[in-house]
C-alpha atoms as a PDB file:
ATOM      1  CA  UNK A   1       9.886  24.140   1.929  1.00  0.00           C
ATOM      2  CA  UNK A   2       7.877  24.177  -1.406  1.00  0.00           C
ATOM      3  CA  UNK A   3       5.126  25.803  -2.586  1.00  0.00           C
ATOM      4  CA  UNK A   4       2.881  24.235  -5.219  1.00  0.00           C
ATOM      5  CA  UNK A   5       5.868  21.843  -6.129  1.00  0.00           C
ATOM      6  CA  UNK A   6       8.540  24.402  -6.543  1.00  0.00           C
ATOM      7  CA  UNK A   7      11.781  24.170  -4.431  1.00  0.00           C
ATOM      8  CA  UNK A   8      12.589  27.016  -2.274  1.00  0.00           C
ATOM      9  CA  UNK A   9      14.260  29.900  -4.066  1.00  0.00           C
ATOM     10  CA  UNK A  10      14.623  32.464  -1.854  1.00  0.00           C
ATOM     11  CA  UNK A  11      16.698  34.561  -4.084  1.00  0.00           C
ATOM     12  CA  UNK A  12      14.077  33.959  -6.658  1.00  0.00           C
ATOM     13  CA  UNK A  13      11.146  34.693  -4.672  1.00  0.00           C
ATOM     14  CA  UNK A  14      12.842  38.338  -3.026  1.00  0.00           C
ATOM     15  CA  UNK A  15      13.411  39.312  -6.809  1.00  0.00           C
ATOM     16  CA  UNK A  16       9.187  38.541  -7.622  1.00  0.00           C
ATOM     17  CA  UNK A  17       8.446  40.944  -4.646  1.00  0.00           C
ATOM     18  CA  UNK A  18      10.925  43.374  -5.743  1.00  0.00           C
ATOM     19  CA  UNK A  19       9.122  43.747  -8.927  1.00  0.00           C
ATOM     20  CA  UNK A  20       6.125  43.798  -7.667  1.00  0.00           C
ATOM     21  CA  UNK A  21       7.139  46.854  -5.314  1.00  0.00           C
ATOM     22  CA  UNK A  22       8.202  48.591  -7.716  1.00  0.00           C
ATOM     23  CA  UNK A  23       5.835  48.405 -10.631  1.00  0.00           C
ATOM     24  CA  UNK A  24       3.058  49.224  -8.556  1.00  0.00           C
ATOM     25  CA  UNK A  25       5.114  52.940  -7.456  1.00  0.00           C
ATOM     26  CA  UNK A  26       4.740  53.314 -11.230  1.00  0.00           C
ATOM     27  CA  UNK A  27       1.328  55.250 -10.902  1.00  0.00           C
ATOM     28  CA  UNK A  28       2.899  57.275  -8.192  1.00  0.00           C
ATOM     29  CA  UNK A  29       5.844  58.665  -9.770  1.00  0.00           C
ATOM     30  CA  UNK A  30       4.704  61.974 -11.599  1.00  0.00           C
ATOM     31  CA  UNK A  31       2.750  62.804  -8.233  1.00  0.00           C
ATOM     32  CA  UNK A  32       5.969  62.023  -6.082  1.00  0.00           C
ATOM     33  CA  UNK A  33       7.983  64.226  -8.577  1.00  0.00           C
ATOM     34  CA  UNK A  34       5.227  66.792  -8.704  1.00  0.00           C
ATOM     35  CA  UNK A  35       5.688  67.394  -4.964  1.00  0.00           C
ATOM     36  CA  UNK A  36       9.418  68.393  -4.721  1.00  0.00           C
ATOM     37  CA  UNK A  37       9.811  71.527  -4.927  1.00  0.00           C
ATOM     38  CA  UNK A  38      10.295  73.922  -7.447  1.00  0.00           C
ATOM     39  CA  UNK A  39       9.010  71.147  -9.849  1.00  0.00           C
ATOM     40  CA  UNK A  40       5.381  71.083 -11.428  1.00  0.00           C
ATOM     41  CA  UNK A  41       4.140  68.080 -13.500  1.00  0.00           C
ATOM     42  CA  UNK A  42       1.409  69.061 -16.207  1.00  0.00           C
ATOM     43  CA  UNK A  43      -1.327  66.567 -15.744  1.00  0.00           C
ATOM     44  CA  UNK A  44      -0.296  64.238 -13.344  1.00  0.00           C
ATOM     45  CA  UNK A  45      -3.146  61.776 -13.283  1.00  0.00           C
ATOM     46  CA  UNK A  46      -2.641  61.942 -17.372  1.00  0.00           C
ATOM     47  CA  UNK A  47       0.963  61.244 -16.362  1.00  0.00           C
ATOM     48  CA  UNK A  48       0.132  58.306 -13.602  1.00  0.00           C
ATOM     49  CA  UNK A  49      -2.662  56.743 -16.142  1.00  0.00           C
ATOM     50  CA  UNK A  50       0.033  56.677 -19.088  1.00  0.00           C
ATOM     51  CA  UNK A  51       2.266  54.954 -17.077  1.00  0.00           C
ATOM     52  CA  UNK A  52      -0.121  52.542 -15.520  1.00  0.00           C
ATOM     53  CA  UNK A  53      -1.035  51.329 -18.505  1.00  0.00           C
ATOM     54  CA  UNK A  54       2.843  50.905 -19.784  1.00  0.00           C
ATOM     55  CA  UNK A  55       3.302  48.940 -16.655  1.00  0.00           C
ATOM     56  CA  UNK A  56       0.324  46.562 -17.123  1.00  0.00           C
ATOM     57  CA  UNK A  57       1.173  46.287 -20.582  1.00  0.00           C
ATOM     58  CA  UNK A  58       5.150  45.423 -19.382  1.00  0.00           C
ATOM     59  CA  UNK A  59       3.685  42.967 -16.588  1.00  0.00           C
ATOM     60  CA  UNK A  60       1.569  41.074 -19.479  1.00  0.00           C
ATOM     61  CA  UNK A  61       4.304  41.075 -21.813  1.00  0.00           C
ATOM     62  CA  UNK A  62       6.610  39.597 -18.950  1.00  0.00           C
ATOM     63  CA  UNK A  63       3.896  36.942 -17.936  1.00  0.00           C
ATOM     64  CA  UNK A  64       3.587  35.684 -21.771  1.00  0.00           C
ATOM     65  CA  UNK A  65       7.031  35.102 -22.301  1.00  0.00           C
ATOM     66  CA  UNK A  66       7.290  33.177 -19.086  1.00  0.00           C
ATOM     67  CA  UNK A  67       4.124  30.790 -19.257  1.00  0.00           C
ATOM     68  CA  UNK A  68       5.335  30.417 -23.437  1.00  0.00           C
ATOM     69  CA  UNK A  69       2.325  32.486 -24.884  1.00  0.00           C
ATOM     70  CA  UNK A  70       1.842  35.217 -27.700  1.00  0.00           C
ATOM     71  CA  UNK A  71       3.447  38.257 -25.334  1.00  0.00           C
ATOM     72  CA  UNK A  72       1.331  40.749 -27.644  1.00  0.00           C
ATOM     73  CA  UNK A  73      -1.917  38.657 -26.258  1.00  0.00           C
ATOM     74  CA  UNK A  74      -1.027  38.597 -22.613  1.00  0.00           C
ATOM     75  CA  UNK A  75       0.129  42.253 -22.914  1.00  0.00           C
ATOM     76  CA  UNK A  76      -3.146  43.452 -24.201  1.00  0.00           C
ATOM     77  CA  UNK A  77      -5.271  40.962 -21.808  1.00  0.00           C
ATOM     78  CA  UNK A  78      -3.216  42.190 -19.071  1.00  0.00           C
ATOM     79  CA  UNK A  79      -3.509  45.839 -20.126  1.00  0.00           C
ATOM     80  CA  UNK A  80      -7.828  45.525 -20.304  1.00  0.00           C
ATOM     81  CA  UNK A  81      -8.295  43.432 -17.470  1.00  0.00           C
ATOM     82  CA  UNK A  82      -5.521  45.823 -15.155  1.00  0.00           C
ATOM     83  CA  UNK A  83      -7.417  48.942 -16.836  1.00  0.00           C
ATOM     84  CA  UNK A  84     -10.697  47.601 -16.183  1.00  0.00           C
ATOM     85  CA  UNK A  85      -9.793  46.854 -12.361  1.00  0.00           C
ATOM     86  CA  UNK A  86      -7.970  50.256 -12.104  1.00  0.00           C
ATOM     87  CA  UNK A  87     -10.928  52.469 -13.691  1.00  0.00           C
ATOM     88  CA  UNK A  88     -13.859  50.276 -11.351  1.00  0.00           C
ATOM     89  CA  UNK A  89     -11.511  51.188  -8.650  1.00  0.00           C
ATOM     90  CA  UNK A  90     -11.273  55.141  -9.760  1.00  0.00           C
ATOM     91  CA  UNK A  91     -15.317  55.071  -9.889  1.00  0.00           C
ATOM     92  CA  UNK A  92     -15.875  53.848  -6.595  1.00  0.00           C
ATOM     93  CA  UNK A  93     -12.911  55.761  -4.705  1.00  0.00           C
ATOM     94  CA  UNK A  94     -15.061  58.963  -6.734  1.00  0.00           C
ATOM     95  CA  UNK A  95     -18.362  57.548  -5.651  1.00  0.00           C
ATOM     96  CA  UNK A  96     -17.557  57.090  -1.613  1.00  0.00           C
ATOM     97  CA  UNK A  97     -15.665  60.446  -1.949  1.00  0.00           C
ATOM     98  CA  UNK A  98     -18.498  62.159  -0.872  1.00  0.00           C
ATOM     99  CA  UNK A  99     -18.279  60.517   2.142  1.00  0.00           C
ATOM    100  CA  UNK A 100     -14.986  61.310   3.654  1.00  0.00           C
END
């Protein structure tokens, strides 16, 4: 099978959604280690937005060196277009939270 002219890599293809998995648990980490006990995490959301923005950052970086482009670029364009997304999504999750 290919996809848009690539040969079948499985191997390849289980490692992308590996990645993917686990760079977007990134924002949930200091909450998940906030809730076992006897822990306590100072500012978790300041925690989970820190982080988010390492991993966008991370992501860009990755996708620059692998399409041949400045990394610092796509890790900044990635960073503001991931932060943008992430802080519309924050403003309408607060918006319709008056409605749960």
């Amino acid at each position: 099978m290919t996809v848009i002219g690539l040969p079948h890599q499985p191997w390849s293809r289980a490692s992308v959604m590996s990645l993917r998995v686990t760079v977007g648990f990134v924002p949930l980490v200091p909450f998940v280690i906030d809730a076992l006990p006897q822990v306590t995490v100072t500012s978790a959301f300041a925690w989970s937005t820190a982080m988010t923005g390492i991993a966008f950052f991370a992501v860009g970086v990755g996708k620059g060196i692998v399409v041949a482009q400045s990394w610092l670029r796509s890790g900044l364009e990635t960073l503001l277009v991931g932060g943008a997304a992430a802080t519309l999504a924050y403003a309408v999750g607060t918006g319709l939270g008056g409605f749960a």
